[in-house]
C-alpha atoms as a PDB file:
ATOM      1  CA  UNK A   1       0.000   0.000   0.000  1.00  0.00           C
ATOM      2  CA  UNK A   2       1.423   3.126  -0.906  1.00  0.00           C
ATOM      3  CA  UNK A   3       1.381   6.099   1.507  1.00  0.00           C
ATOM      4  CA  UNK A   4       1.109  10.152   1.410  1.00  0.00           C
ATOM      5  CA  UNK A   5       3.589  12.250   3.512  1.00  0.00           C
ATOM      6  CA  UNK A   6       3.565  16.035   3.430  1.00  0.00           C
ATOM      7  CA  UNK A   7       6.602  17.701   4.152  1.00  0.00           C
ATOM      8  CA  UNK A   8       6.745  21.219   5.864  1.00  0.00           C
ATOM      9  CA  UNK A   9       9.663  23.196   4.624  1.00  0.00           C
ATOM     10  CA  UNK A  10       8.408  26.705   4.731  1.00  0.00           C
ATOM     11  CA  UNK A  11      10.442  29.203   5.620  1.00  0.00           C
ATOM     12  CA  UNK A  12      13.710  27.555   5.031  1.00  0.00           C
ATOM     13  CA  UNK A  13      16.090  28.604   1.801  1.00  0.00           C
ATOM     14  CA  UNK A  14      17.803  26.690  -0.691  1.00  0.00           C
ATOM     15  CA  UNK A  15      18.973  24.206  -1.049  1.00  0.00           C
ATOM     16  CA  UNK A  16      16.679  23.484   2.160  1.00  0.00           C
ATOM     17  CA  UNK A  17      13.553  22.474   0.480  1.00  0.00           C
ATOM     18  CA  UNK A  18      15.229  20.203  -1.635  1.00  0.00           C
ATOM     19  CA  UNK A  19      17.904  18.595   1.014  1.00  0.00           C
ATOM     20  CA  UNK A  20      14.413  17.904   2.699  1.00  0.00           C
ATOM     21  CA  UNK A  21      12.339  15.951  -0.063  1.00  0.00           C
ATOM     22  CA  UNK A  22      15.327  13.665  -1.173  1.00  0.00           C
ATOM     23  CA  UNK A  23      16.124  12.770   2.766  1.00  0.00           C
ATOM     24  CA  UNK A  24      12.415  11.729   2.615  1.00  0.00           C
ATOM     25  CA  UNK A  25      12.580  10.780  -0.637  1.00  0.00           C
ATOM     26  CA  UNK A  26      15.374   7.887   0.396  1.00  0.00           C
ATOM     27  CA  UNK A  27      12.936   6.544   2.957  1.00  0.00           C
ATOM     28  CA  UNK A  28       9.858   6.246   1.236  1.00  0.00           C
ATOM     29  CA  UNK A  29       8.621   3.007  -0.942  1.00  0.00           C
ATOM     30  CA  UNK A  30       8.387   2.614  -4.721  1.00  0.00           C
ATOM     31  CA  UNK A  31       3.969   4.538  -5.200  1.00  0.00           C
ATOM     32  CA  UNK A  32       4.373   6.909  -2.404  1.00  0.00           C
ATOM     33  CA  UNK A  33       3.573  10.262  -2.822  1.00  0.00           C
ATOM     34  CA  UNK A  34       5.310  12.582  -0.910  1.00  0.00           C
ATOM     35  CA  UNK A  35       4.072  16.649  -0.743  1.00  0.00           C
ATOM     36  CA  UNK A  36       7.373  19.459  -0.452  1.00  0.00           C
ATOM     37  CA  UNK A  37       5.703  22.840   1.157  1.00  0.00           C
ATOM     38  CA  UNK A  38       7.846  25.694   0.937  1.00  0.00           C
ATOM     39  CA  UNK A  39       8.054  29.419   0.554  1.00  0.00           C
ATOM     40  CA  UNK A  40      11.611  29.501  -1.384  1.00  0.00           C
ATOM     41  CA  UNK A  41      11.523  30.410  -5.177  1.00  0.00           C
ATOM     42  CA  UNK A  42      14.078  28.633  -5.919  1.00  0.00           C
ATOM     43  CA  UNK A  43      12.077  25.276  -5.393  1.00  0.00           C
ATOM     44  CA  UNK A  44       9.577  25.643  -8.155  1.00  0.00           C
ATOM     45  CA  UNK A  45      12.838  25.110 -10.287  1.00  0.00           C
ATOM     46  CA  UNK A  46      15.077  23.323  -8.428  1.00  0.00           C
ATOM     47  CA  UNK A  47      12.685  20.133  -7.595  1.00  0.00           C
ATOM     48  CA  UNK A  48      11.388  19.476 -11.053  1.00  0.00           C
ATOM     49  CA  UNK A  49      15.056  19.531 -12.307  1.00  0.00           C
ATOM     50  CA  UNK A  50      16.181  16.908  -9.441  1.00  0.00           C
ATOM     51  CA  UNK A  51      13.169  14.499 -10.803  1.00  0.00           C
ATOM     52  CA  UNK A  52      13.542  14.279 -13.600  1.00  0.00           C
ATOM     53  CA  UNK A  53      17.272  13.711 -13.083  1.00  0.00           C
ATOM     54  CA  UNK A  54      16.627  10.978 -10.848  1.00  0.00           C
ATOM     55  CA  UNK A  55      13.468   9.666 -12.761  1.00  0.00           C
ATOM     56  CA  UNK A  56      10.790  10.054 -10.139  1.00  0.00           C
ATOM     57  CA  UNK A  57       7.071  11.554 -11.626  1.00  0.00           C
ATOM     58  CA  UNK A  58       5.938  14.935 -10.922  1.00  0.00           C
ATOM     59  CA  UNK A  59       2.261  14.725  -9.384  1.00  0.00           C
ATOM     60  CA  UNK A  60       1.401  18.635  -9.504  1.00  0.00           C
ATOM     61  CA  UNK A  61       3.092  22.062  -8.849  1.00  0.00           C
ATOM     62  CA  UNK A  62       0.930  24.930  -7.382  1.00  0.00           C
ATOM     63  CA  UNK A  63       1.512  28.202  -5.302  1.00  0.00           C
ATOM     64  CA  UNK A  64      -1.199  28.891  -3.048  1.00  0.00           C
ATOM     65  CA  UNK A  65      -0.752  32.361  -1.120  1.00  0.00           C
ATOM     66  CA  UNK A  66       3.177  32.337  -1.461  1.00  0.00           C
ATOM     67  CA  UNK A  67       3.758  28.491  -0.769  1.00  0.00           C
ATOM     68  CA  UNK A  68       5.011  25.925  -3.322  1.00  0.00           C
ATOM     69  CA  UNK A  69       2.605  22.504  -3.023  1.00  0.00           C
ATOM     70  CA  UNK A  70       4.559  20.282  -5.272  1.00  0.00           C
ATOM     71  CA  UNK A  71       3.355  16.506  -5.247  1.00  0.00           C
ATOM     72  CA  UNK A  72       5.940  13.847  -6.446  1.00  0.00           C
ATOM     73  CA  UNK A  73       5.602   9.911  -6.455  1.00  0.00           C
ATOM     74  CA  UNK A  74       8.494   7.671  -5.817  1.00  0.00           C
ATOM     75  CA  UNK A  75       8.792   6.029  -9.062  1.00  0.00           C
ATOM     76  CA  UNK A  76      11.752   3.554  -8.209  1.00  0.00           C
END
């Protein structure tokens, strides 16, 4: 069964956000879905650029009143 984390990274800078989803990332099973919050620019950029470099699937990408909701499944 595959499982749904969110991950809180507001208010932290880059690389931050990023450092944060691949720790999780590491520890999570091939179908999860893991959710990266944060408030850093840099991340709308920065995390699709690490998955597809490491072959995980982008879910979604949204900013909803200055935070970055960015949805990615484990893919192996």
């Amino acid at each position: 069964m595959s499982e749904s984390k969110v991950i809180d990274a507001r208010d932290t800078f880059c690389p931050g956000p990023l450092m944060e989803l691949i720790t999780y990332m590491k520890q999570a099973n091939v179908g999860d879905t893991l959710e990266l919050l944060s408030t850093d620019k840099g991340t709308a950029s920065d995390v699709p650029e690490w998955i597809n470099k490491v072959g995980h699937e982008m879910i979604s990408s949204e900013k909803i009143d200055e935070v970055w909701h960015i949805k990615v499944r484990k893919a192996k």
